[in-house]
C-alpha atoms as a PDB file:
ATOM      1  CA  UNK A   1      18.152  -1.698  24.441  1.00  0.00           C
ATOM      2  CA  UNK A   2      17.566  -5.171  24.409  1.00  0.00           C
ATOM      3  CA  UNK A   3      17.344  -8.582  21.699  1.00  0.00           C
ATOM      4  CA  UNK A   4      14.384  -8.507  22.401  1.00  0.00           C
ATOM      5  CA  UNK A   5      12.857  -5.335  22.047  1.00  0.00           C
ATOM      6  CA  UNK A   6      15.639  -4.813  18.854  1.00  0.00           C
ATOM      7  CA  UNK A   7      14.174  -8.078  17.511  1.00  0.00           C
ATOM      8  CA  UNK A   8      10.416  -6.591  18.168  1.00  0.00           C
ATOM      9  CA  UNK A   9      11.499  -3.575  15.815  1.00  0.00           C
ATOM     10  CA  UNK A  10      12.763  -5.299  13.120  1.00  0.00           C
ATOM     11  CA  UNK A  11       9.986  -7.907  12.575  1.00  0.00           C
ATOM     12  CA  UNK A  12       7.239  -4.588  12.588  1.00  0.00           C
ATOM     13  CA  UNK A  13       9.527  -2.809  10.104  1.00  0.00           C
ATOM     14  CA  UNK A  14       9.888  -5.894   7.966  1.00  0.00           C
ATOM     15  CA  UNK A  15       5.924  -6.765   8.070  1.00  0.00           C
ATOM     16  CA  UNK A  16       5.446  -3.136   7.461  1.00  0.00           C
ATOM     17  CA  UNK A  17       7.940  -3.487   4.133  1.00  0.00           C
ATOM     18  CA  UNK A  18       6.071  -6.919   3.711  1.00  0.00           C
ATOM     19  CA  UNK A  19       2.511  -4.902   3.140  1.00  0.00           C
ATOM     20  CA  UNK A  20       4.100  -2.424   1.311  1.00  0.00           C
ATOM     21  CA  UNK A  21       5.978  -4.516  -1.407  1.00  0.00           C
ATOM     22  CA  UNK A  22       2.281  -6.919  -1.378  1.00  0.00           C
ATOM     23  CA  UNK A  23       0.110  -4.051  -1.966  1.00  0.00           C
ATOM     24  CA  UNK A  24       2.633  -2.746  -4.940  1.00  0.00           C
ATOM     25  CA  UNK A  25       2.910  -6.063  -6.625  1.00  0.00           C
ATOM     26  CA  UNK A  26      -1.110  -6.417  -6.904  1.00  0.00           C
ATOM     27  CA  UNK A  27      -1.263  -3.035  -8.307  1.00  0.00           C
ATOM     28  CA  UNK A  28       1.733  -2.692 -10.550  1.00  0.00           C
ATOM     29  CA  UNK A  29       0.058  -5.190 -13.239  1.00  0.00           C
ATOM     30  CA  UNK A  30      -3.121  -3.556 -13.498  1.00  0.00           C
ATOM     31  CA  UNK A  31      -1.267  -0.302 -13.834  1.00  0.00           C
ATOM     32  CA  UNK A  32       0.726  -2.014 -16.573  1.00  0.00           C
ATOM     33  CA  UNK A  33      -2.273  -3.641 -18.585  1.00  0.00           C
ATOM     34  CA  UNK A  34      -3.077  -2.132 -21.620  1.00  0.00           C
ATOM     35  CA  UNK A  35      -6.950  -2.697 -23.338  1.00  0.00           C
ATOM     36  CA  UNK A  36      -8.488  -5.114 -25.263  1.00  0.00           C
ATOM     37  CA  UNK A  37      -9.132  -3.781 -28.798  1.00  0.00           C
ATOM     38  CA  UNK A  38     -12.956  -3.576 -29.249  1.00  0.00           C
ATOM     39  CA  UNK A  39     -14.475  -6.728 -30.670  1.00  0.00           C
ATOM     40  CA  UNK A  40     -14.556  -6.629 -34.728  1.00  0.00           C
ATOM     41  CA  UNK A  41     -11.538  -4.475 -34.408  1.00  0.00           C
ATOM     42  CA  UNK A  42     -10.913  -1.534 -36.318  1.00  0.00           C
ATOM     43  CA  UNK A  43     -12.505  -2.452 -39.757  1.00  0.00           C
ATOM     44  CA  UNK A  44     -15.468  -3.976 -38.144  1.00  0.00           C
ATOM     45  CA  UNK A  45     -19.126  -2.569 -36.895  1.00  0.00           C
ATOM     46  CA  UNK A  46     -17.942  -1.150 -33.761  1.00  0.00           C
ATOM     47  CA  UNK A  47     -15.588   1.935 -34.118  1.00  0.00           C
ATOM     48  CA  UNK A  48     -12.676   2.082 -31.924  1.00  0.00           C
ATOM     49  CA  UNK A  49     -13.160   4.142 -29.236  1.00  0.00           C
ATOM     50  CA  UNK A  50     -10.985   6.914 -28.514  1.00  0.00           C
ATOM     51  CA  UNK A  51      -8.656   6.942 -25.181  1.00  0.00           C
ATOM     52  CA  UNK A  52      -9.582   9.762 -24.082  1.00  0.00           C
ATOM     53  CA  UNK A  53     -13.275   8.765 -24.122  1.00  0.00           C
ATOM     54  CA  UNK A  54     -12.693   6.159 -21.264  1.00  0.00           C
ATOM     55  CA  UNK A  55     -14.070   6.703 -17.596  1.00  0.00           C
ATOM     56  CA  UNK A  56     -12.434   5.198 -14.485  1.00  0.00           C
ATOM     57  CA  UNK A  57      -9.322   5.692 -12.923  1.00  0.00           C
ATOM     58  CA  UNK A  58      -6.050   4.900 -14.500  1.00  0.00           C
ATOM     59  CA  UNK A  59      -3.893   1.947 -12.983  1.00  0.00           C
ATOM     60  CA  UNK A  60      -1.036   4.070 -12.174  1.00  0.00           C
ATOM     61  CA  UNK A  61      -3.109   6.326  -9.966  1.00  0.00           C
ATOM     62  CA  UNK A  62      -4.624   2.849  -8.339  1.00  0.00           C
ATOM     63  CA  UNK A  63      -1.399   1.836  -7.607  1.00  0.00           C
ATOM     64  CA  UNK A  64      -0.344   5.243  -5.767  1.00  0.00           C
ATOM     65  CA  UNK A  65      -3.364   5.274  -3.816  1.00  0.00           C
ATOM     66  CA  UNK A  66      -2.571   1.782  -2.653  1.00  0.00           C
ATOM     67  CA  UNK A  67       0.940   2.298  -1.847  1.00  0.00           C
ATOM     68  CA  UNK A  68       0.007   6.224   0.192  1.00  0.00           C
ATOM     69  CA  UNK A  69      -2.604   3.981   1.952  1.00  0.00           C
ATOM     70  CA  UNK A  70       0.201   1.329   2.615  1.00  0.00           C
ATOM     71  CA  UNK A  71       2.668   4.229   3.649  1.00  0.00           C
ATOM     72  CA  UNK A  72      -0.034   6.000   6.018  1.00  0.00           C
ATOM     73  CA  UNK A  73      -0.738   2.994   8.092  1.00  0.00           C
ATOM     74  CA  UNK A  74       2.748   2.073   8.707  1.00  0.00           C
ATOM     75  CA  UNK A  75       3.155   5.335   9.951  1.00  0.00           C
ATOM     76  CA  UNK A  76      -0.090   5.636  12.224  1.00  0.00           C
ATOM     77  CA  UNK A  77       0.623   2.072  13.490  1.00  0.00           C
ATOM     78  CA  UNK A  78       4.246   3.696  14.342  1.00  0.00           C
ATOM     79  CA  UNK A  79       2.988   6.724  16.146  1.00  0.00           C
ATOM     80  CA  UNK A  80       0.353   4.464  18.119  1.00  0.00           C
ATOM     81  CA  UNK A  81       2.653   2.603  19.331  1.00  0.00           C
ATOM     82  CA  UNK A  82       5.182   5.252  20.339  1.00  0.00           C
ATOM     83  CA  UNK A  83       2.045   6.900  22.270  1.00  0.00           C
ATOM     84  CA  UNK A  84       1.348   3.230  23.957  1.00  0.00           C
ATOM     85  CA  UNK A  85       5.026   2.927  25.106  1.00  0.00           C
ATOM     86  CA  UNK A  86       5.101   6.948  26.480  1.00  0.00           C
ATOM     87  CA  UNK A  87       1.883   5.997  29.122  1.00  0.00           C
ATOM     88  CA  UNK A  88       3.274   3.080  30.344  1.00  0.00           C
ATOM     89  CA  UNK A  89       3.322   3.749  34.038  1.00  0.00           C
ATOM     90  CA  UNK A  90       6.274   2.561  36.039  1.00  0.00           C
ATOM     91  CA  UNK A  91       5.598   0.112  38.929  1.00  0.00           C
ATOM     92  CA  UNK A  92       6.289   2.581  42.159  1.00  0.00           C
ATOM     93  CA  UNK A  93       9.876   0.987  43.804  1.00  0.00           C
ATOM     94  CA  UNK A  94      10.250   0.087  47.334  1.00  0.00           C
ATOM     95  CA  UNK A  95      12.550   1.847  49.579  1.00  0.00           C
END
């Protein structure tokens, strides 16, 4: 094999890593934020409002959707190009 194509490898597996650890390290602080308390807290007008009341999606399932997503395209852009590379057609040699 050669530098270059070794060289080639490495810089896809390292931009591949690259998205991976950027797409984590948006997500990991919303998945680590906890709520505001409502405003007038818990002696006040509005009653706190129970956790289990809340709609949306939790961070921590955010956060694995991003990273799957993440995953999944390093590994389609990996089979692409393994499929680009097998129908490469050899130039016919001269005898």
């Amino acid at each position: 094999m050669s530098r270059i194509r070794i060289v080639r490898r490495l810089s896809c597996l390292v931009a591949g890593l690259t998205c991976v650890a950027l797409s984590s390290a948006v997500a990991i602080p919303t998945a680590l934020a906890s709520p505001l308390p409502p405003p007038g807290g818990a002696s006040g007008a509005n009653p706190p409002v129970p956790p289990h009341v809340t709609s949306g999606m939790l961070g921590w399932q955010i956060a694995l959707i991003a990273v799957g997503a993440a995953v999944l395209a390093t590994i389609l852009t990996a089979l692409v190009g393994r499929a680009r590379t097998g129908r490469r057609q050899l130039a016919p040699t001269s005898a």
